[in-house]
Protein backbone atom coordinates (compact mmCIF):
# COMPACT_ATOMS: atom_id res chain seq x y z
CA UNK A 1 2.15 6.74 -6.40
CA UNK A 2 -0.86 7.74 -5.02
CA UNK A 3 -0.63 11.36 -6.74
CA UNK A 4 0.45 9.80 -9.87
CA UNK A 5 -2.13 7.32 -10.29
CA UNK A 6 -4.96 10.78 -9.12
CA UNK A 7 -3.59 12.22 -11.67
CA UNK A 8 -3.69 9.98 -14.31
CA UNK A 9 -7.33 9.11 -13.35
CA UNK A 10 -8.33 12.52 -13.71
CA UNK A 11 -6.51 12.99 -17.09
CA UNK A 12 -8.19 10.46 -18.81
CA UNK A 13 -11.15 11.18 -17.36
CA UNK A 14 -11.20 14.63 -18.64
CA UNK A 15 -9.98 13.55 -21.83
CA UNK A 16 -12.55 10.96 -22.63
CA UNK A 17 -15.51 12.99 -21.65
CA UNK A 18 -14.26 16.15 -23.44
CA UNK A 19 -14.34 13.41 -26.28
CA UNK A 20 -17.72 12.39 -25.73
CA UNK A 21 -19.25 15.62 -25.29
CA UNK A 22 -18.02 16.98 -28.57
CA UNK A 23 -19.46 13.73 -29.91
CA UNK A 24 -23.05 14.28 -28.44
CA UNK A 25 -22.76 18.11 -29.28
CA UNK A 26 -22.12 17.34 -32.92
CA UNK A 27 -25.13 14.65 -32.79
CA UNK A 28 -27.30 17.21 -31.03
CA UNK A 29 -26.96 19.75 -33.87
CA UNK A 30 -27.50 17.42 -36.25
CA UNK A 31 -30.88 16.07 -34.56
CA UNK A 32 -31.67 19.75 -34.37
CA UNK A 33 -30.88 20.38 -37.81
CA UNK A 34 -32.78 17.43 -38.64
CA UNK A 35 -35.97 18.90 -36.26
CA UNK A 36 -35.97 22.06 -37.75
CA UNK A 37 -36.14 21.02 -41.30
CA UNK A 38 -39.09 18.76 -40.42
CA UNK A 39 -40.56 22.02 -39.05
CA UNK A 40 -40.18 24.01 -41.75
CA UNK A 41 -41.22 21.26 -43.91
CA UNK A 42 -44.81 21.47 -41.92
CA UNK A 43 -45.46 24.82 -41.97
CA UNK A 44 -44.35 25.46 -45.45
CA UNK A 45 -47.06 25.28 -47.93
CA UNK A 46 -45.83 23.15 -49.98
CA UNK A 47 -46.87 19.76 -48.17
CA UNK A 48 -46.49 16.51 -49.41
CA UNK A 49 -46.54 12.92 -48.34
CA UNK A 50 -44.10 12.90 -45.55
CA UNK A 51 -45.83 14.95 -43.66
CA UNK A 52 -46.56 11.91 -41.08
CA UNK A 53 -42.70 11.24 -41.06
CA UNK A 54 -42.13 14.70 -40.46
CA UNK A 55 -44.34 14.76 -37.16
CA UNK A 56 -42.21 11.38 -36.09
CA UNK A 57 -38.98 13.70 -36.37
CA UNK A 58 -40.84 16.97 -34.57
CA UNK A 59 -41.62 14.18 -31.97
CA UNK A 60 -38.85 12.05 -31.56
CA UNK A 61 -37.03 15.46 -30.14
CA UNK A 62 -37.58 14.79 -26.30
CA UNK A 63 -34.58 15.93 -24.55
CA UNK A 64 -33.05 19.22 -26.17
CA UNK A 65 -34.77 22.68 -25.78
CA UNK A 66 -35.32 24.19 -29.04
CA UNK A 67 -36.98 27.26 -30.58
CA UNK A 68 -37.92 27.97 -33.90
CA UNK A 69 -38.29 31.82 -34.71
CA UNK A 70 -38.82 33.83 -38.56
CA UNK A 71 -36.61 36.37 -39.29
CA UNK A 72 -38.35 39.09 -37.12
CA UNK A 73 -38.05 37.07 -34.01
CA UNK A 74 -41.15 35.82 -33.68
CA UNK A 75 -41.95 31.93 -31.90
CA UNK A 76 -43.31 30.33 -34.43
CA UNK A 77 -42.60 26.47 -32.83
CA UNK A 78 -40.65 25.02 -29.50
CA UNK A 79 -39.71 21.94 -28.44
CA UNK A 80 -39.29 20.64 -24.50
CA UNK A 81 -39.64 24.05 -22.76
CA UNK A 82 -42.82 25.45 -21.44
CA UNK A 83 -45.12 26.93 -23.69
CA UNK A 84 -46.70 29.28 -20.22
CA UNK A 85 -43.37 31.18 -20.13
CA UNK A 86 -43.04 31.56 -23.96
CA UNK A 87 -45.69 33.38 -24.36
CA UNK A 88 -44.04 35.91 -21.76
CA UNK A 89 -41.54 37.89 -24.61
CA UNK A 90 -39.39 38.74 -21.97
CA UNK A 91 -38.63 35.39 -21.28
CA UNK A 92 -38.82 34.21 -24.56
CA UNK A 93 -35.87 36.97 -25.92
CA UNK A 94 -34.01 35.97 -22.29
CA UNK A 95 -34.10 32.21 -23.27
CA UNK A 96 -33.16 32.91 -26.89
CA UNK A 97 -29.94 35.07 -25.76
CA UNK A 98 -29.16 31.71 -23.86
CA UNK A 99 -29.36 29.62 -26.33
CA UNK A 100 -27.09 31.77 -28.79
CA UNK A 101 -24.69 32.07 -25.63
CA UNK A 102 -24.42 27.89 -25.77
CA UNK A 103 -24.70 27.25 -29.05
CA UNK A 104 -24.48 28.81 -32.82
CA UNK A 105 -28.17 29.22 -34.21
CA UNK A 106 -29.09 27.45 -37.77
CA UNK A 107 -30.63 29.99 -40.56
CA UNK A 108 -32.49 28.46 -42.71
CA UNK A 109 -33.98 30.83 -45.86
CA UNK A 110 -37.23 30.35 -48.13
CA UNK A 111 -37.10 30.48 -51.71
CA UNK A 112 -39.67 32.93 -51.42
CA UNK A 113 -37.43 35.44 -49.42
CA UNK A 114 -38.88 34.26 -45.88
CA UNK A 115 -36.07 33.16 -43.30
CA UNK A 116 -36.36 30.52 -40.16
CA UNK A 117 -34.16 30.66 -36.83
CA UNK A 118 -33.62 27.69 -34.91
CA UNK A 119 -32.12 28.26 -31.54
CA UNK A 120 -31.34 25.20 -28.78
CA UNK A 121 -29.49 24.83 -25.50
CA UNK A 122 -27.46 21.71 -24.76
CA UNK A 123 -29.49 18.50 -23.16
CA UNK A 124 -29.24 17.44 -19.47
CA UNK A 125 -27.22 14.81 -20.94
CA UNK A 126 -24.80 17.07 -22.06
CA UNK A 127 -24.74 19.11 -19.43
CA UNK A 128 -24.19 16.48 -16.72
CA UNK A 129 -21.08 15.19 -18.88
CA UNK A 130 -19.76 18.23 -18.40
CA UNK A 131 -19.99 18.04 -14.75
CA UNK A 132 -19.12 14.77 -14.29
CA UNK A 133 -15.40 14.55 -14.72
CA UNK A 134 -15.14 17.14 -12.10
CA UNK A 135 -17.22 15.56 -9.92
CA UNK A 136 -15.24 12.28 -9.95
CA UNK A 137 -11.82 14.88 -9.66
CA UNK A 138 -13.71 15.72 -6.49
CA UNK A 139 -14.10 12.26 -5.33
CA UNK A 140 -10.31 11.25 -6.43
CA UNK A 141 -9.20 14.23 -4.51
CA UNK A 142 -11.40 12.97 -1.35
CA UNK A 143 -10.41 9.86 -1.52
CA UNK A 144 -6.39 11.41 -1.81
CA UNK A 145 -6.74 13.05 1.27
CA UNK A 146 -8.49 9.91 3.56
CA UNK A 147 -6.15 7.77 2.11
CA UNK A 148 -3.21 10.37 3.22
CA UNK A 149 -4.37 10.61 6.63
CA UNK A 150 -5.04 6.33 7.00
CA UNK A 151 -1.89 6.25 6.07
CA UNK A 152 -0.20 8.45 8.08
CA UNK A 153 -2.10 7.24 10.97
CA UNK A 154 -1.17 3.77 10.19
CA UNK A 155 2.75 5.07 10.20
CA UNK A 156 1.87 6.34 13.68
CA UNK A 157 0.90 3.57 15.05
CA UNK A 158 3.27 1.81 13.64
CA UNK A 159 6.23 4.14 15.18
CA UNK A 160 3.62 4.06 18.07
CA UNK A 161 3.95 0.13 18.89
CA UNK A 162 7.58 -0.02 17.61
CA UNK A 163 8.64 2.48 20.61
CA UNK A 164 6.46 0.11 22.82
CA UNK A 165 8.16 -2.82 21.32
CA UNK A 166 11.97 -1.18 21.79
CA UNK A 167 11.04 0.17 25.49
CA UNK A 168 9.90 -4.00 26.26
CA UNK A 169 12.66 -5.34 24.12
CA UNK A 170 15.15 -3.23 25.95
CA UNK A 171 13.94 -4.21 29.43
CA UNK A 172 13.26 -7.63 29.01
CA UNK A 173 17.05 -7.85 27.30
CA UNK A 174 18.57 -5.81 30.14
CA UNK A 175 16.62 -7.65 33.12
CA UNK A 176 18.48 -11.28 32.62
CA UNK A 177 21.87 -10.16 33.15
CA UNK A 178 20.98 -7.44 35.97
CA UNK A 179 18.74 -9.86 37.65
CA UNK A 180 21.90 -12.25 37.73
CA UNK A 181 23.83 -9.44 38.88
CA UNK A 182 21.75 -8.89 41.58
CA UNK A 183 22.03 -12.54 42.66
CA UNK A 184 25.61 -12.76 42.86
CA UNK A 185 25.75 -9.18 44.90
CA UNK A 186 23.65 -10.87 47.21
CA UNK A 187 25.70 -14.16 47.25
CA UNK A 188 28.74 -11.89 48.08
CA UNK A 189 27.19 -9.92 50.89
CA UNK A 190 26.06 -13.33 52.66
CA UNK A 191 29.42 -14.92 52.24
CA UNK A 192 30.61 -11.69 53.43
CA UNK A 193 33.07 -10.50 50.73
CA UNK A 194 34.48 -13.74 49.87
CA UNK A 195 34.71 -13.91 46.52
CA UNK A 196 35.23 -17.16 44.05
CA UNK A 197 36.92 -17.35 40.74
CA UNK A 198 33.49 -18.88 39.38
CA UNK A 199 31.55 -16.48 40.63
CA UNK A 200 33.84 -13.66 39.41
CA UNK A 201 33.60 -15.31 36.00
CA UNK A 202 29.74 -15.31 35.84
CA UNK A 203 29.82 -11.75 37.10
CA UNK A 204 32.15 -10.97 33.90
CA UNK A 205 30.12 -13.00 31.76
CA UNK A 206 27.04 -10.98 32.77
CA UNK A 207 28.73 -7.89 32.30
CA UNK A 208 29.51 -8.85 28.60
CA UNK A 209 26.31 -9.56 27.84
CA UNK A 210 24.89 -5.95 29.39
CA UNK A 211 28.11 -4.15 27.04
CA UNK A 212 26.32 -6.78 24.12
CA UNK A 213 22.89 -5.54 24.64
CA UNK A 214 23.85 -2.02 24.72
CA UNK A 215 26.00 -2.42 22.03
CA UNK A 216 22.81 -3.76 20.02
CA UNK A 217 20.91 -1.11 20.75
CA UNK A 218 23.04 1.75 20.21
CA UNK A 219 23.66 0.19 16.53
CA UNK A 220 19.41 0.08 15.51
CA UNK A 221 18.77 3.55 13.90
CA UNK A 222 22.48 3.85 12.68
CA UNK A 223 24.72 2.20 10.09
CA UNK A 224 26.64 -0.61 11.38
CA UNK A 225 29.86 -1.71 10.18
CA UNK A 226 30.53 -4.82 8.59
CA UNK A 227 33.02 -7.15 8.99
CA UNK A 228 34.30 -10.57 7.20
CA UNK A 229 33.10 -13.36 9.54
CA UNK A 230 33.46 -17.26 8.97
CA UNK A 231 29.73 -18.44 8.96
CA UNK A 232 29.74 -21.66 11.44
CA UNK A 233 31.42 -19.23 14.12
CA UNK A 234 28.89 -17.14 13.96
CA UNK A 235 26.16 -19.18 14.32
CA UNK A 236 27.36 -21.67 16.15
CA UNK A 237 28.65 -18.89 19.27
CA UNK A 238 24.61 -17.94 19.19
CA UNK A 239 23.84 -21.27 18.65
CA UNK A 240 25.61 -22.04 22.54
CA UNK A 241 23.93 -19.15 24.39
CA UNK A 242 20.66 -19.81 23.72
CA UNK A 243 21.42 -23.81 24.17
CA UNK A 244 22.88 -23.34 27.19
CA UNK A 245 19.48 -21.13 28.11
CA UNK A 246 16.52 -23.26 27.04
CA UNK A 247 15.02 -26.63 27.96
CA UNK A 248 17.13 -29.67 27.68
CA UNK A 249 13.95 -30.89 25.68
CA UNK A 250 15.38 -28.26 23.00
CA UNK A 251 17.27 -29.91 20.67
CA UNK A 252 19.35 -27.32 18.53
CA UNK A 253 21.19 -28.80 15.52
CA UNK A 254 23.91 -26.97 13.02
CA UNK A 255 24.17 -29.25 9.67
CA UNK A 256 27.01 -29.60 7.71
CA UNK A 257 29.67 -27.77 10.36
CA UNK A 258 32.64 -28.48 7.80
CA UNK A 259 30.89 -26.54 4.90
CA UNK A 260 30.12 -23.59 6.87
CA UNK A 261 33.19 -23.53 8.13
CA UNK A 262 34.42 -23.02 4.93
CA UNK A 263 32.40 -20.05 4.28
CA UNK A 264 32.83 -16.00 5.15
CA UNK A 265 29.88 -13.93 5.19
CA UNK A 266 30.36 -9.57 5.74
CA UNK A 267 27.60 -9.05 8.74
CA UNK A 268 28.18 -6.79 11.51
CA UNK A 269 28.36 -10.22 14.78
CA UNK A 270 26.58 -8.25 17.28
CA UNK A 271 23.38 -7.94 15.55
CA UNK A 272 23.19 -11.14 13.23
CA UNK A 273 23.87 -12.66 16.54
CA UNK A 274 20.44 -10.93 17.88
CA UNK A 275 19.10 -12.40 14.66
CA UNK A 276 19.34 -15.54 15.46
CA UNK A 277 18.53 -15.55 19.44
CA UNK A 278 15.04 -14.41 18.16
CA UNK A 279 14.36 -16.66 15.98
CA UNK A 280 15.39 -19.35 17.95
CA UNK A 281 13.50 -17.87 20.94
CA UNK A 282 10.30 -17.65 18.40
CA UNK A 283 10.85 -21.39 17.44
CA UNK A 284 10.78 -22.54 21.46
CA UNK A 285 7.77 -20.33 22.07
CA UNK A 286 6.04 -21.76 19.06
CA UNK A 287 7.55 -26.06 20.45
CA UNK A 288 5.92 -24.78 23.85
CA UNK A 289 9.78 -25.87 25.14
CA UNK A 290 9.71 -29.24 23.43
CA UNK A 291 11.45 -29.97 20.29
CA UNK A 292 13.73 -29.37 17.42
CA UNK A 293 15.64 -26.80 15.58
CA UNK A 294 17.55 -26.91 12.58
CA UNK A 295 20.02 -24.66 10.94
CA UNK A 296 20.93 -25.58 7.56
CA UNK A 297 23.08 -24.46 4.58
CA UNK A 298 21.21 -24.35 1.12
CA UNK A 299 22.66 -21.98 -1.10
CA UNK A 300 25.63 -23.04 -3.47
CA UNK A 301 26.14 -20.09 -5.34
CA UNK A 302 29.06 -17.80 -5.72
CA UNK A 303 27.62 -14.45 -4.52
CA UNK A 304 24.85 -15.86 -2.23
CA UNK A 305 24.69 -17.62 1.11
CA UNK A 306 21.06 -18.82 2.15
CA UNK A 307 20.49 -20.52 5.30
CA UNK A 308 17.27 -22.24 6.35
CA UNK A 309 16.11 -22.04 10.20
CA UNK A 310 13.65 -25.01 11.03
CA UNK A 311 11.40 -25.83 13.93
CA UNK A 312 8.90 -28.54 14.76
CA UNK A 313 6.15 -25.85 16.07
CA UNK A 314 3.13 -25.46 15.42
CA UNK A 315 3.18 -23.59 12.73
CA UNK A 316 1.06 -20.90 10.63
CA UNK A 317 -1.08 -20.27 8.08
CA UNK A 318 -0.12 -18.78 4.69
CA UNK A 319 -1.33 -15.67 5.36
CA UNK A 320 0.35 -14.79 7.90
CA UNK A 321 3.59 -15.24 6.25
CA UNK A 322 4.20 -11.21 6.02
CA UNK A 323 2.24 -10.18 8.74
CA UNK A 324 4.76 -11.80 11.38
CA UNK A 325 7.29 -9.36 10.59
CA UNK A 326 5.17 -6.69 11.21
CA UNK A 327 5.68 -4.39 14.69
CA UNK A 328 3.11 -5.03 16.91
CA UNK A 329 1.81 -8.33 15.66
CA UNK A 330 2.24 -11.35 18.28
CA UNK A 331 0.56 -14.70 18.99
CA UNK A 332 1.63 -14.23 22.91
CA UNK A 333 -0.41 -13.09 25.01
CA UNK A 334 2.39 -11.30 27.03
CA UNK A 335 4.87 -10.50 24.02
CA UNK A 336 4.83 -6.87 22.52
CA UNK A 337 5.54 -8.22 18.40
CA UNK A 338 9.22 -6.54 18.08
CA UNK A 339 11.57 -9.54 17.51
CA UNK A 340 10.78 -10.42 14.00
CA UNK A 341 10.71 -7.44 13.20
CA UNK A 342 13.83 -6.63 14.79
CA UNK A 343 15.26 -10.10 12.61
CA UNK A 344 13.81 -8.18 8.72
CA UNK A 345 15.11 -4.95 9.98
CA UNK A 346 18.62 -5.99 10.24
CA UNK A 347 19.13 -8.90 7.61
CA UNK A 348 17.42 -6.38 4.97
CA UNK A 349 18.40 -3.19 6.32
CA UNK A 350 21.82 -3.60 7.68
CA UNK A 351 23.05 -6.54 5.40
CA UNK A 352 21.27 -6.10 2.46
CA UNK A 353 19.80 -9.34 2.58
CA UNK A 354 16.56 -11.14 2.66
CA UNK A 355 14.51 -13.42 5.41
CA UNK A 356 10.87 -14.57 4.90
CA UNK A 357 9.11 -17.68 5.76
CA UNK A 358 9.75 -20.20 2.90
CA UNK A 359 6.63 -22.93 4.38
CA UNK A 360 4.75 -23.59 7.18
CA UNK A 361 2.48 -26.66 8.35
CA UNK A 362 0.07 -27.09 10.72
CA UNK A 363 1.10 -28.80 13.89
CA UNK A 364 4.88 -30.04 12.14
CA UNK A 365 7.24 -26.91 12.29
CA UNK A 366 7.66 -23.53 10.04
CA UNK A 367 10.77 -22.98 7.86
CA UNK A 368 12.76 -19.74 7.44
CA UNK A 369 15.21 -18.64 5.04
CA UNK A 370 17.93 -16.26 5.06
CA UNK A 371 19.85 -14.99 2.15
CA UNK A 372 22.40 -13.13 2.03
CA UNK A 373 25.71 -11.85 0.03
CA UNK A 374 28.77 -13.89 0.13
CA UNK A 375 32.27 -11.65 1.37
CA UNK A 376 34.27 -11.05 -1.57
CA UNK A 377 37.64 -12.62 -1.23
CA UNK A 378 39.40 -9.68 -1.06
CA UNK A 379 37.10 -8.39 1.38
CA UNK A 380 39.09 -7.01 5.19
CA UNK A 381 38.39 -6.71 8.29
């Protein structure tokens, strides 16, 4: 886009001065034309009463180099050049082969036999038009290659704090379950071996998550598959872990359970899952462990499901409605910006879908939204 628009800058660019300049050339000549006849008209000896116009005309010429020679070659009059240096004839017959380089000469012939010569370069004017468009090519090309290399630096960094982000993400996701692992390895070694069906449960329970959060990860970067899977289950088994992992002062609420259970969306569980663990953990950090969040079915259209996610944090401001989802950005002081971005990746990504903040307020809560495509009936598994 970048090139494109370059390019089209420096079309018309070129095009409309080329325009101009054949405008002004044509004007020039005629001023010229218009000089020289004034000229002739005082030296000829035949004067009459516009001679006093005729001087307005000679003088009016202040930015175009002329020189008016008979028909042997002699200066007989010039216009905006230095009359020192004419009077050199070396320099004279050098500037007059100039002039016919740049531009044709006008003849002009007496009735008397005699014969005028006007010859005139083009005006500063003229000649800075010239330059110009290539001087703003110049500049487009300049500003080409620093916006090339902000962007490409801003892509680094980007890749930059999302590697950051994945290397946190990944620890802080792996650390629960290991850390609980850890526990119950030393609960076993002071009870010396003995072993509990409880704590054997937890221990497996643990060990599904790790084989969940590896399974996670090893799906980012690739295509997941998707699979037909009824709507209420799916929220309402990630719904339970992170209930079951937050403040009692957390209230978590799914609306209208009979009318997503009615419903069949294609998502690959794992990661939708992940979806909404982070946005629930994003609406706790933003109640500061105190309040409620909502899950709610909007959408009643054929091909569409849209679900809105509701808090009672603190909110945002408008403009930062985009910039959330961007890696890197955080309001924490200790959090490293990945999980909303994490949350766009895969809804739009993976399950061609759409999530962005539908409204925020001050100090009562932020609402997202989630759309995405109904399974076909005659979708499988």
């Amino acid at each position: 886009m970048l090139l494109l628009f370059a390019f089209l800058i420096g079309f018309f660019s070129l095009w409309y001065t080329n325009n101009l300049v054949q405008k002004l050339e044509l004007q020039e000549r005629e001023k010229i034309a218009t000089w020289a006849d004034a000229v002739i008209e005082i030296t000829s000896l035949e004067v009459d009463g516009n001679v006093n116009f005729s001087y307005e005309i000679i003088q009016s010429n202040t930015t175009i180099p002329v020189i008016l020679t008979d028909g042997e070659g002699h200066v007989i009059d010039s216009r905006n050049l230095d009359d020192s240096r004419l009077s050199d004839s070396s320099w004279a017959i050098s500037k007059i082969n100039e002039m016919k380089e740049q531009n044709e000469p006008l003849e002009y012939e007496y009735e008397g036999g005699g014969k005028s010569i006007l010859y005139y370069e083009n005006s500063t004017l003229l000649n800075q038009l010239r330059i110009y468009p290539y001087f703003q090519l110049g500049v487009i090309a300049l500003f080409l290659v620093i916006s090339y290399f902000a962007f490409s630096y801003s892509r680094t960094s980007e890749q930059n704090k999302v590697w950051a982000g994945m290397s946190k993400e990944t620890a802080h996701q792996l650390g629960t379950p290991i850390s609980s692992l850890l526990a119950w390895l030393e609960y076993i070694k002071i009870n010396e071996g003995k072993i509990s069906q409880k704590v054997i449960g937890e221990m497996e329970h643990d060990l599904n998550r790790l084989h969940l959060i590896t399974d996670r990860f090893s799906k980012i970067g690739s295509e997941p598959s998707l699979q037909v899977e009824n709507l209420y289950e799916v929220l309402e088994d990630s719904v339970s872990y992170i209930d079951s992992r937050t403040s009692g002062k957390v209230d978590i609420t799914i609306e209208s359970p009979e009318v997503l259970n009615q419903i069949n969306i294609l998502v690959n569980r794992p990661l939708f899952a992940w979806v909404i663990e982070n946005l629930c953990k994003n609406a706790v950090d933003a109640m500061n462990g105190k309040g409620k969040i909502t899950f709610r079915f909007i959408s009643e259209k054929i091909d569409e499901v849209v679900i809105e996610v509701e808090d009672t944090g603190k909110g945002m401001p408008s403009n930062r409605f985009k910039t959330i989802f961007k890696p890197g950005y955080t309001t924490k002081k200790r959090g490293w910006g990945l999980g909303l971005s994490l949350v766009k990746r895969i809804v739009e990504n993976y399950h061609n879908g759409k999530i962005y903040v539908k409204s925020s307020v001050i100090g009562a809560g932020t609402k997202f939204r989630i759309e995405l495509p109904r399974a076909n009936e005659n979708a499988t598994t």
